[in-house]
N, C-alpha and C. Protein backbone atom coordinates (compact mmCIF):
# COMPACT_ATOMS: atom_id res chain seq x y z
N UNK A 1 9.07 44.57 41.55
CA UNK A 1 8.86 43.16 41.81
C UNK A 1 7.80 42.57 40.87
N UNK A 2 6.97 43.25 41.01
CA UNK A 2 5.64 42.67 39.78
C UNK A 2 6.28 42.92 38.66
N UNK A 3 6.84 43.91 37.89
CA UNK A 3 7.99 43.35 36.45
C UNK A 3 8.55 42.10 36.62
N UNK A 4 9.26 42.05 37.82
CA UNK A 4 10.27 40.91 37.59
C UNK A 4 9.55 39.52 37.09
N UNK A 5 7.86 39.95 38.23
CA UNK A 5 7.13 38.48 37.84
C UNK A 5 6.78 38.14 36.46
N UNK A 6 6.60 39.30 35.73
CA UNK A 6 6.08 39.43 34.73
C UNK A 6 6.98 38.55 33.48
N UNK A 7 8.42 39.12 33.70
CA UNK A 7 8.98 38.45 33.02
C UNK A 7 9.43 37.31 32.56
N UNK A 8 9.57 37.13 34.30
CA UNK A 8 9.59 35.08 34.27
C UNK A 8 8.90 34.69 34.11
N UNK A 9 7.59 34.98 33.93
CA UNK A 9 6.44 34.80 33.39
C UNK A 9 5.89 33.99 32.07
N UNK A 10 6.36 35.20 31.49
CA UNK A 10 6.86 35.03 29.92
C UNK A 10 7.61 34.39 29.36
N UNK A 11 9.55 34.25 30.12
CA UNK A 11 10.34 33.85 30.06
C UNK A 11 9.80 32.09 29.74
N UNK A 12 8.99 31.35 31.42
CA UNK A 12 7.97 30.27 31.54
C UNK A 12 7.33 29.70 30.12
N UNK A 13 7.12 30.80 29.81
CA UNK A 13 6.20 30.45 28.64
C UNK A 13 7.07 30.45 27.14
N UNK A 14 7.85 31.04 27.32
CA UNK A 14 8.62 30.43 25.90
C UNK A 14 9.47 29.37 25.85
N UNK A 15 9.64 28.91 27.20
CA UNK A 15 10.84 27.56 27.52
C UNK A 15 9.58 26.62 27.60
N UNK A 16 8.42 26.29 27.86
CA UNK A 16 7.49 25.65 27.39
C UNK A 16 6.65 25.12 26.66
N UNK A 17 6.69 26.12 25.72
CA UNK A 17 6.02 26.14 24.48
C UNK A 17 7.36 26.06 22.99
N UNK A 18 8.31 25.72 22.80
CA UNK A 18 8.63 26.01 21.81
C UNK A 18 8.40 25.42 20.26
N UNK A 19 7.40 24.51 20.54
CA UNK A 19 7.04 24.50 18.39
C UNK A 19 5.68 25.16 18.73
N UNK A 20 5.52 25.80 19.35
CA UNK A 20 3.90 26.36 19.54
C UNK A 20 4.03 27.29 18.03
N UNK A 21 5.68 28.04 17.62
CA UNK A 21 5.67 28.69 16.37
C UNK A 21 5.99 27.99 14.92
N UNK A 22 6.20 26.54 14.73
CA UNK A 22 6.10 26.07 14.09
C UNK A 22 5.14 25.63 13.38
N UNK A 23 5.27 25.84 12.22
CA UNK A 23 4.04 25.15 11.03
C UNK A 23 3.50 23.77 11.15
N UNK A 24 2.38 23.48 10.83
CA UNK A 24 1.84 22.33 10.90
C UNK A 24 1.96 21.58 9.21
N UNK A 25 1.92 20.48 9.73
CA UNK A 25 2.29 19.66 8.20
C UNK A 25 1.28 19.67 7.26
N UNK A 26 0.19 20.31 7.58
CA UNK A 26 -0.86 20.60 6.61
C UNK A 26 -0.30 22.41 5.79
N UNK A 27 0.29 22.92 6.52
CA UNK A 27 1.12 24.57 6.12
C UNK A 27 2.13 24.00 5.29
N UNK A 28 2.51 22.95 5.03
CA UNK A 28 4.23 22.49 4.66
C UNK A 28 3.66 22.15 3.20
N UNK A 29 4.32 22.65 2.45
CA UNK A 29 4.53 21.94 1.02
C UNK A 29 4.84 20.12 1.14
N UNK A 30 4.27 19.18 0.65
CA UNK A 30 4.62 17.88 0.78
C UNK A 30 5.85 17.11 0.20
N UNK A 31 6.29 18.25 -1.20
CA UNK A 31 7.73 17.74 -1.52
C UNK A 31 8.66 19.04 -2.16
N UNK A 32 9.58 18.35 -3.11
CA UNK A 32 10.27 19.67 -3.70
C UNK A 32 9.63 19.80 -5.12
N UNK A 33 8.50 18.87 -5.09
CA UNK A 33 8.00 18.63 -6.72
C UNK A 33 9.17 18.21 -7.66
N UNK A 34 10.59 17.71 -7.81
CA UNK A 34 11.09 17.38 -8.56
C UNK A 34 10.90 15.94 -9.30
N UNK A 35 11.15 16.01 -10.43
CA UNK A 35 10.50 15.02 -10.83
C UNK A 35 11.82 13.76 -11.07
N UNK A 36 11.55 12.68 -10.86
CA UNK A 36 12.77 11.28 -10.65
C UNK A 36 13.01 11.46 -12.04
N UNK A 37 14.18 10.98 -12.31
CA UNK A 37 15.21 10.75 -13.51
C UNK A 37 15.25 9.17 -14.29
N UNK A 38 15.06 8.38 -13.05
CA UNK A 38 15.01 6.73 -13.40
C UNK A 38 13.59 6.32 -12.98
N UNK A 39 13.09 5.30 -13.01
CA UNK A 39 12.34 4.41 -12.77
C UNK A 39 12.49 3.84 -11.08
N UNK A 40 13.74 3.73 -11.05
CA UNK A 40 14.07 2.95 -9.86
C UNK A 40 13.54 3.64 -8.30
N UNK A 41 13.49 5.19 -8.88
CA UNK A 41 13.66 5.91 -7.66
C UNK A 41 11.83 5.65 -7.06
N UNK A 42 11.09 5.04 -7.80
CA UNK A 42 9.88 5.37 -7.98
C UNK A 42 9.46 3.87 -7.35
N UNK A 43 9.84 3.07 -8.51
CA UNK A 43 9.68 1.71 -8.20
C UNK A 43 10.42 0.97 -7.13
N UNK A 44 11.86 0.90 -6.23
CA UNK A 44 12.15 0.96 -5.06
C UNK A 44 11.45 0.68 -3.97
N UNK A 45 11.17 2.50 -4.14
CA UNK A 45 10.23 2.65 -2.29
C UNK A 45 9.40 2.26 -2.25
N UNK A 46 8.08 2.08 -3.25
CA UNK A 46 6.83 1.41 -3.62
C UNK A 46 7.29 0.39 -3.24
N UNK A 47 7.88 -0.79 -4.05
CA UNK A 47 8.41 -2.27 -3.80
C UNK A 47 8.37 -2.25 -1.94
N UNK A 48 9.41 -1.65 -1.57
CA UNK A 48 9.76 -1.64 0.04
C UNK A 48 8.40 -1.17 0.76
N UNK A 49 6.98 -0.32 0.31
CA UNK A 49 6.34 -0.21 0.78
C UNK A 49 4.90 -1.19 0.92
N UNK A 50 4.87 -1.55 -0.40
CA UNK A 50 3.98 -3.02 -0.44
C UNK A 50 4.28 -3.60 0.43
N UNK A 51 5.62 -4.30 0.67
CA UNK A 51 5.78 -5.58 1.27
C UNK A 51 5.80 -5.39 2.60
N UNK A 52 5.95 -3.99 3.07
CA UNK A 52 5.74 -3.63 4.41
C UNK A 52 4.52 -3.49 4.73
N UNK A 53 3.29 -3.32 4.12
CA UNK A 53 1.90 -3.44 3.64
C UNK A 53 1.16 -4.72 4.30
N UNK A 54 1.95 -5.85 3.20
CA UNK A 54 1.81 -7.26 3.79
C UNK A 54 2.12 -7.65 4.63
N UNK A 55 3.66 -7.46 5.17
CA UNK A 55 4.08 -8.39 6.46
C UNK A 55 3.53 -7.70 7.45
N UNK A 56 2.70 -6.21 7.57
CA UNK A 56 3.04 -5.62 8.81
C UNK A 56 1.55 -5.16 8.68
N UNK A 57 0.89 -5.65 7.78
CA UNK A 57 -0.68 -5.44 7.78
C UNK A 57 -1.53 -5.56 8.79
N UNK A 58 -1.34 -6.05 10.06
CA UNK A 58 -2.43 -5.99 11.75
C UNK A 58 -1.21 -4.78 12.24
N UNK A 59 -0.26 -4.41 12.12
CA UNK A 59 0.50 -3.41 12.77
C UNK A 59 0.08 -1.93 12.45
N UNK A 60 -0.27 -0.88 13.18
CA UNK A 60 -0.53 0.28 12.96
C UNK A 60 0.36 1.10 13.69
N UNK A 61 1.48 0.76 13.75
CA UNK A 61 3.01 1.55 14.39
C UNK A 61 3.81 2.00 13.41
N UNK A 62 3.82 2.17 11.92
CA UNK A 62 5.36 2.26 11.80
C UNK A 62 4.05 3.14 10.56
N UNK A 63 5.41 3.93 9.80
CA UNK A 63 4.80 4.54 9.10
C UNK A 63 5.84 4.46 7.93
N UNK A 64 5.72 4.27 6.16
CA UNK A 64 6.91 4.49 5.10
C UNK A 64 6.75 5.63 4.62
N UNK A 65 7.15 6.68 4.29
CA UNK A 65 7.29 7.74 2.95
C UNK A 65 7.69 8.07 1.83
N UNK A 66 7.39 7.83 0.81
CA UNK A 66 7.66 8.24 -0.47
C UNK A 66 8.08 9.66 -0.66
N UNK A 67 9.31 9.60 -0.74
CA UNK A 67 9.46 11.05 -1.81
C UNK A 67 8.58 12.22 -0.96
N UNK A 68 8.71 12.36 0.36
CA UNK A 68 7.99 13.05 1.42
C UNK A 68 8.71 13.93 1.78
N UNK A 69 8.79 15.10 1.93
CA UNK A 69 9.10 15.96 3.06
C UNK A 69 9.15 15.76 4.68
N UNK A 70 10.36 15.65 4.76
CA UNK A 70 10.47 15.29 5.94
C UNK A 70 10.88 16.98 6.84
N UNK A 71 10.52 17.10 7.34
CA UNK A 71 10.75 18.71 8.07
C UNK A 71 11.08 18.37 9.62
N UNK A 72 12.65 18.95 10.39
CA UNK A 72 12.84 19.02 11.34
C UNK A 72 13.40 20.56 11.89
N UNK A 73 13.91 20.54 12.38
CA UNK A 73 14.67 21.85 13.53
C UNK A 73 16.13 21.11 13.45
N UNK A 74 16.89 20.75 13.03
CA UNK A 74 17.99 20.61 13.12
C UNK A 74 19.09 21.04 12.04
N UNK A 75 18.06 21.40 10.95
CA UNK A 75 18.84 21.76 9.33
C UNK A 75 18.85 23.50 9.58
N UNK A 76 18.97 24.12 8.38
CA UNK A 76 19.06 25.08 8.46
C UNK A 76 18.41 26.34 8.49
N UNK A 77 16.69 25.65 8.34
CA UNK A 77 15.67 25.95 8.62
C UNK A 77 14.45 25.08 8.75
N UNK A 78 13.39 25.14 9.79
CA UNK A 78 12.44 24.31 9.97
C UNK A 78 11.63 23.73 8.76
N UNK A 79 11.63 25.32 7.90
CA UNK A 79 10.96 25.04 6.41
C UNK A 79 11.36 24.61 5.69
N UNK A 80 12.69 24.07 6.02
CA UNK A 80 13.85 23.71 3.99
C UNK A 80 13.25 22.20 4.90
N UNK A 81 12.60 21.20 3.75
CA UNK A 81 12.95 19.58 4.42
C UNK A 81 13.47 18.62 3.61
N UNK A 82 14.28 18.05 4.13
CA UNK A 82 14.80 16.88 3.50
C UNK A 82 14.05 15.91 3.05
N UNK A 83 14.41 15.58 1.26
CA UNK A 83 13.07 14.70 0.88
C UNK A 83 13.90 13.29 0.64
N UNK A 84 13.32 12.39 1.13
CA UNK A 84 14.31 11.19 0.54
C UNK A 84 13.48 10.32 -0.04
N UNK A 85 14.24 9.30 -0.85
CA UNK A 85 13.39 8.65 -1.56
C UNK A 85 12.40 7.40 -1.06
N UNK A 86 12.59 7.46 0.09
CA UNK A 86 12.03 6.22 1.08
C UNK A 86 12.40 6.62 2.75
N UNK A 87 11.84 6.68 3.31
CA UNK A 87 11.70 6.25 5.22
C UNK A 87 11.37 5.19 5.20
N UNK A 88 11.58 4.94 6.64
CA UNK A 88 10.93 4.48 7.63
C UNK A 88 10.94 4.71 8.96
N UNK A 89 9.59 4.86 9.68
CA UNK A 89 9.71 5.63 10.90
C UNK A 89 8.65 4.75 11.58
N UNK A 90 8.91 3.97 12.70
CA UNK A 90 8.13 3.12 13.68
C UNK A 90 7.76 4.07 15.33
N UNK A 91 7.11 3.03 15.73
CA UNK A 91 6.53 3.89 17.00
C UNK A 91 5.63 5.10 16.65
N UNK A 92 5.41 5.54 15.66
CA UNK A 92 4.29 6.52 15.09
C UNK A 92 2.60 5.58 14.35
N UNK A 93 1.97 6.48 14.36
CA UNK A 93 0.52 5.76 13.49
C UNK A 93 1.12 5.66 11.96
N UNK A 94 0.39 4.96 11.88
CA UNK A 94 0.64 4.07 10.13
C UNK A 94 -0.59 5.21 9.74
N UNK A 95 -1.78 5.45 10.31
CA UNK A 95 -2.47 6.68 9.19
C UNK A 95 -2.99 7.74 10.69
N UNK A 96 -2.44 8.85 10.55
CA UNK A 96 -2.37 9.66 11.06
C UNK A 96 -4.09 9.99 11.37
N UNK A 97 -4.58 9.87 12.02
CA UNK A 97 -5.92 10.44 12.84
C UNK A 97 -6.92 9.81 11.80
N UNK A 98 -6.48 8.52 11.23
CA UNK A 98 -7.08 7.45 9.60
C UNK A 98 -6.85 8.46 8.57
N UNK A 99 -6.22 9.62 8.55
CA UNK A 99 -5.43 10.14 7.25
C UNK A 99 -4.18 10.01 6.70
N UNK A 100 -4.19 10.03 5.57
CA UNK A 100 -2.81 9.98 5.05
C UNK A 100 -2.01 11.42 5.35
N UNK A 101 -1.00 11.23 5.76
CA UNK A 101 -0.02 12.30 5.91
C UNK A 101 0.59 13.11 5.00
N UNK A 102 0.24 14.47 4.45
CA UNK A 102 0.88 15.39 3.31
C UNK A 102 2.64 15.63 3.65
N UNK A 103 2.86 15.45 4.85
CA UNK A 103 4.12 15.48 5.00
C UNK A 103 4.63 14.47 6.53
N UNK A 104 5.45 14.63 6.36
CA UNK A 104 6.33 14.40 8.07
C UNK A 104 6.90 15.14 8.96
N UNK A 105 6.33 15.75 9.86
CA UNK A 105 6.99 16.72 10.16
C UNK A 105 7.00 16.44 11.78
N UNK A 106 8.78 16.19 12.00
CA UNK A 106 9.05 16.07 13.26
C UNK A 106 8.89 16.06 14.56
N UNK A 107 8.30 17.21 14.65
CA UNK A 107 7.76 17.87 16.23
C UNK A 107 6.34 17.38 16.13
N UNK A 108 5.51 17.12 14.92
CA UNK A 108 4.48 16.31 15.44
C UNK A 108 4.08 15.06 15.26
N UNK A 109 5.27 14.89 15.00
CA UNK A 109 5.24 13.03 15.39
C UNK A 109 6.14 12.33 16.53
N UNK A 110 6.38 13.83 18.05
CA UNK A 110 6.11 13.36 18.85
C UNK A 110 8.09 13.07 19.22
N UNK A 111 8.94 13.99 17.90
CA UNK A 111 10.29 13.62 17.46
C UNK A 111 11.07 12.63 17.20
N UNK A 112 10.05 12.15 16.72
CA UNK A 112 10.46 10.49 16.30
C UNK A 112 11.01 10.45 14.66
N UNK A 113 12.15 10.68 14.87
CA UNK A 113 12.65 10.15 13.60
C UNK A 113 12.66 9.02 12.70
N UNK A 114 13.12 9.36 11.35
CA UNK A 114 12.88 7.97 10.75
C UNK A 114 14.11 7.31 10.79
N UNK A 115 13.86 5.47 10.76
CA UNK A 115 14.77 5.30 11.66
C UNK A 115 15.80 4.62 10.29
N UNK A 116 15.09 4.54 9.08
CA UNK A 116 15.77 4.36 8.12
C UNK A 116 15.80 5.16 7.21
N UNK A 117 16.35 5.00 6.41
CA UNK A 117 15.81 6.10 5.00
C UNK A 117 16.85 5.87 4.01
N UNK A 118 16.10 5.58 2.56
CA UNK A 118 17.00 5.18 1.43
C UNK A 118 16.53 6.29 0.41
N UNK A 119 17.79 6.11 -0.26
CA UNK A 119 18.32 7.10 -1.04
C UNK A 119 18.40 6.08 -2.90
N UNK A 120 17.90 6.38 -3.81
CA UNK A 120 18.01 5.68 -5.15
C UNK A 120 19.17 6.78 -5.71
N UNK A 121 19.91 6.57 -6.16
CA UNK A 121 20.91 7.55 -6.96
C UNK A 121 20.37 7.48 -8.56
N UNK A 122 20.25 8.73 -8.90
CA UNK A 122 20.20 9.03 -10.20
C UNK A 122 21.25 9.39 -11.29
N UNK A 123 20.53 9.92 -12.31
CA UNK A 123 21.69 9.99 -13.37
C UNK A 123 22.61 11.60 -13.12
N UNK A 124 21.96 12.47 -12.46
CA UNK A 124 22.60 13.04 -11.81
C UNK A 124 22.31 13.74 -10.52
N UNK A 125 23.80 13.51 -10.30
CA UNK A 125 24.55 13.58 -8.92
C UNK A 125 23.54 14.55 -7.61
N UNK A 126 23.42 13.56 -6.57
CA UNK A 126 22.43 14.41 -5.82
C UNK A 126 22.68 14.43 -4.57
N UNK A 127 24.43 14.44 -4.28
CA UNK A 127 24.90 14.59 -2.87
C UNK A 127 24.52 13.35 -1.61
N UNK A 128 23.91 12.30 -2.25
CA UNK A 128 23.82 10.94 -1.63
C UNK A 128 24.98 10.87 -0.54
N UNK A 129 26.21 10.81 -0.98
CA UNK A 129 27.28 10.72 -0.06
C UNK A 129 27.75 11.70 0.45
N UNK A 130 27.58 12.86 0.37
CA UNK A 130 28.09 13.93 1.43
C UNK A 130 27.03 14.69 2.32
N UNK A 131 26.12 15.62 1.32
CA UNK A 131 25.23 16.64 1.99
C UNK A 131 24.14 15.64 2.52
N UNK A 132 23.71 14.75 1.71
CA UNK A 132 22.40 14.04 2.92
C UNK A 132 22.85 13.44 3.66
N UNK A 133 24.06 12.63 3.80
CA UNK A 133 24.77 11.72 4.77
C UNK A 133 24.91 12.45 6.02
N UNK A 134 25.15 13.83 5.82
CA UNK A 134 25.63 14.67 7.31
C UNK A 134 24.11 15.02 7.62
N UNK A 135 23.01 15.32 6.70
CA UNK A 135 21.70 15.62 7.15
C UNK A 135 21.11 14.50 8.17
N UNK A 136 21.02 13.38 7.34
CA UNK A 136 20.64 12.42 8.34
C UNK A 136 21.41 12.60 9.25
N UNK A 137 22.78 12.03 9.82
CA UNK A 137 23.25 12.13 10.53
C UNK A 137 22.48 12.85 11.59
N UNK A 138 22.70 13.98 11.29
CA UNK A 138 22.59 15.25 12.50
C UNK A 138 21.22 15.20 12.60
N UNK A 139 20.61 14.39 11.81
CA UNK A 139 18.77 14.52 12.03
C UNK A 139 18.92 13.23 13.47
N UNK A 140 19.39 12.34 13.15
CA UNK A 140 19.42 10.84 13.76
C UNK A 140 18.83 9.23 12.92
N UNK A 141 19.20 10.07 11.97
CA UNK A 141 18.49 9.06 11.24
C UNK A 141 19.50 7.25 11.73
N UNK A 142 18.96 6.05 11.90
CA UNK A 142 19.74 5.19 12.13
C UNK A 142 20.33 4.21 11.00
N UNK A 143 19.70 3.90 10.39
CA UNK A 143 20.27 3.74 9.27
C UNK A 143 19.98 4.22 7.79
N UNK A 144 20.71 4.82 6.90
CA UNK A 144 21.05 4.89 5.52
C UNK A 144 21.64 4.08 4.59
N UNK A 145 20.57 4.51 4.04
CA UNK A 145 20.60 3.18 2.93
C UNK A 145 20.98 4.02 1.45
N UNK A 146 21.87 3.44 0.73
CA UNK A 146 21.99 3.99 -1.02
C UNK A 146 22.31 2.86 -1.71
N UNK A 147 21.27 3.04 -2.40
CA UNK A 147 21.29 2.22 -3.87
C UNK A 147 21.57 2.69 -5.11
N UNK A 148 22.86 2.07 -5.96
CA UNK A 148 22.99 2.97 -6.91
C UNK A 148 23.63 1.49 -7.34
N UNK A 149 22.79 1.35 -8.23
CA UNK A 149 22.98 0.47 -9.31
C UNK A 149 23.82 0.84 -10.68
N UNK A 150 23.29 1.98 -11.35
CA UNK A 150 23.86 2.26 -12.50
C UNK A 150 25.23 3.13 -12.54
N UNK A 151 25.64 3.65 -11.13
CA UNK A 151 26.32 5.02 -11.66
C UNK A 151 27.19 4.84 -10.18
N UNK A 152 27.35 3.55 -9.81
CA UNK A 152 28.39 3.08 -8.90
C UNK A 152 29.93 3.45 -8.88
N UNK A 153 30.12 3.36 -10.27
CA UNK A 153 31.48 3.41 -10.62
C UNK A 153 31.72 4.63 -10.50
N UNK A 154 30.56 5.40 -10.82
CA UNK A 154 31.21 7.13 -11.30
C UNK A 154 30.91 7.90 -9.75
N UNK A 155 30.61 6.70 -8.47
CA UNK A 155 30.28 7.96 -7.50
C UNK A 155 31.61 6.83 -6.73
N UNK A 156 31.91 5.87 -7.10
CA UNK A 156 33.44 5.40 -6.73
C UNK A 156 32.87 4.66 -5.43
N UNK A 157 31.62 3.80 -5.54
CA UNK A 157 30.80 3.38 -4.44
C UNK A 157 30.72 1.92 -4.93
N UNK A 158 29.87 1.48 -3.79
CA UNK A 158 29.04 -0.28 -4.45
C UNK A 158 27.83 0.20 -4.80
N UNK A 159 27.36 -0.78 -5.27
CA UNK A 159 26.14 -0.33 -5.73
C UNK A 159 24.60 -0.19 -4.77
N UNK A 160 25.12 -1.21 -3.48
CA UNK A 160 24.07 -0.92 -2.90
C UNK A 160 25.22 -0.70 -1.10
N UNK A 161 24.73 0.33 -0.59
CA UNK A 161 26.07 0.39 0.58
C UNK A 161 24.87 0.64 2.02
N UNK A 162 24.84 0.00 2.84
CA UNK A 162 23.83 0.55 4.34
C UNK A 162 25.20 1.21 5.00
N UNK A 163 24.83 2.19 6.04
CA UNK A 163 25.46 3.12 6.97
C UNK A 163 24.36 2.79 8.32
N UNK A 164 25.12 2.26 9.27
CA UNK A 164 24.41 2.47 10.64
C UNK A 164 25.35 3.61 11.04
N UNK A 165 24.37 4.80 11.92
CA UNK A 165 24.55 5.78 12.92
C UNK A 165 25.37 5.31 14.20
N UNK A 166 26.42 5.52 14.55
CA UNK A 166 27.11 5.07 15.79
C UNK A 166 27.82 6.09 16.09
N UNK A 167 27.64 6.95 17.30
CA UNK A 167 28.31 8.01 17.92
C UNK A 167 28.34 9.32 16.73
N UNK A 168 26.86 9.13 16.51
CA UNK A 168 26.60 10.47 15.55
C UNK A 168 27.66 10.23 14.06
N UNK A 169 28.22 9.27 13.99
CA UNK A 169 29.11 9.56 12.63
C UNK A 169 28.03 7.90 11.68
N UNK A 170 28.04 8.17 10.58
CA UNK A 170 27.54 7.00 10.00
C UNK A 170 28.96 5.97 9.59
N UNK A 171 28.94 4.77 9.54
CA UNK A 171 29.86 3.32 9.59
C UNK A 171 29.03 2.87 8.42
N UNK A 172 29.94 2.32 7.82
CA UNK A 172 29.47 1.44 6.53
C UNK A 172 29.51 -0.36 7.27
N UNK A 173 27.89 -0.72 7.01
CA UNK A 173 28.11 -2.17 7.18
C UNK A 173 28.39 -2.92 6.02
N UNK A 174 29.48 -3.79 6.15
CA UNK A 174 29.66 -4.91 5.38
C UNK A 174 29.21 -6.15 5.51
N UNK A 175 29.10 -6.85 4.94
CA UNK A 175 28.62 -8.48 4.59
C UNK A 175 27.20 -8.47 4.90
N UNK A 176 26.86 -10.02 5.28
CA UNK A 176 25.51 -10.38 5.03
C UNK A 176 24.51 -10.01 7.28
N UNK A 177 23.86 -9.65 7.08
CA UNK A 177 22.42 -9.53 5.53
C UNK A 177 22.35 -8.38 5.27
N UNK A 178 23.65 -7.66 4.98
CA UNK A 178 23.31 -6.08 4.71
C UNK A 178 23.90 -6.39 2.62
């Protein structure tokens, strides 16, 4: 009988605790270090992050990422993270404990995903439309965003396309104000 307690015990304690074995975002590498191909991929998220700067300057809820590591439990390991070229993730601190954040990492922000996230397409091909489309997806991301100005034709796209999340599959919105 005292085994048995013992075990549920334990049992208790691992159905309670489970990122207790996960890395902290200070352990996480902050990106893949690759370096952008265009200008755009750089200048973009910056642009989208200024102006979120300004309009949202008394707000300390939402948070943007550059070219960040984003790290969840839903890919194929906690440690591989998806880097995109822009978030956005609200309902979190804009500066983490008044620090800037080396990464994003899911479970401690409380699993709040980002609720956007854009993608700049480069000169080469970086799975924009298949492998990150199902990542987000299955992360929850709500909307995806790709911009591909130069190399539209050759990925057989528009140049700039949003995807809202609806029943886990992403939908392409059309017309205005998308």
């Amino acid at each position: 009988m005292v085994e048995r307690s013992k075990n549920r015990k334990k049992l208790l304690m691992v159905k309670s605790e489970p990122y207790r074995t996960l890395p902290t975002s200070t352990e996480l590498p902050c990106s893949d270090d690759t370096p952008v191909d265009n200008e755009d991929q750089n200048f973009i998220p910056n642009l989208l992050l200024f102006l979120l700067e300004s309009i949202w300057a008394s707000r300390n809820d939402w948070f943007f990422g550059i070219d960040m590591g984003v790290y969840h439990t839903t890919g194929i390991s906690h440690l591989v993270p998806v880097i995109p070229d822009g978030f956005l993730s609200l309902e979190v601190e804009r500066r983490k404990a008044g620090k800037s954040r080396l990464s994003y990492t899911v479970w401690e922000e409380h699993n709040i995903v980002p609720k956007l996230v854009l993608e700049v397409v480069s000169k080469t091909p970086g799975d924009e439309y298949e492998t990150k489309l199902k990542i987000y997806a299955k992360l929850g991301v709500l909307y995806y965003v790709i911009y591909n100005p130069q190399h539209w034709r050759r990925d057989q796209h528009q140049p700039f396309e949003v995807y809202k999340l609806i029943h886990g599959e992403y939908q392409q919105q059309i017309g205005e104000p998308f």
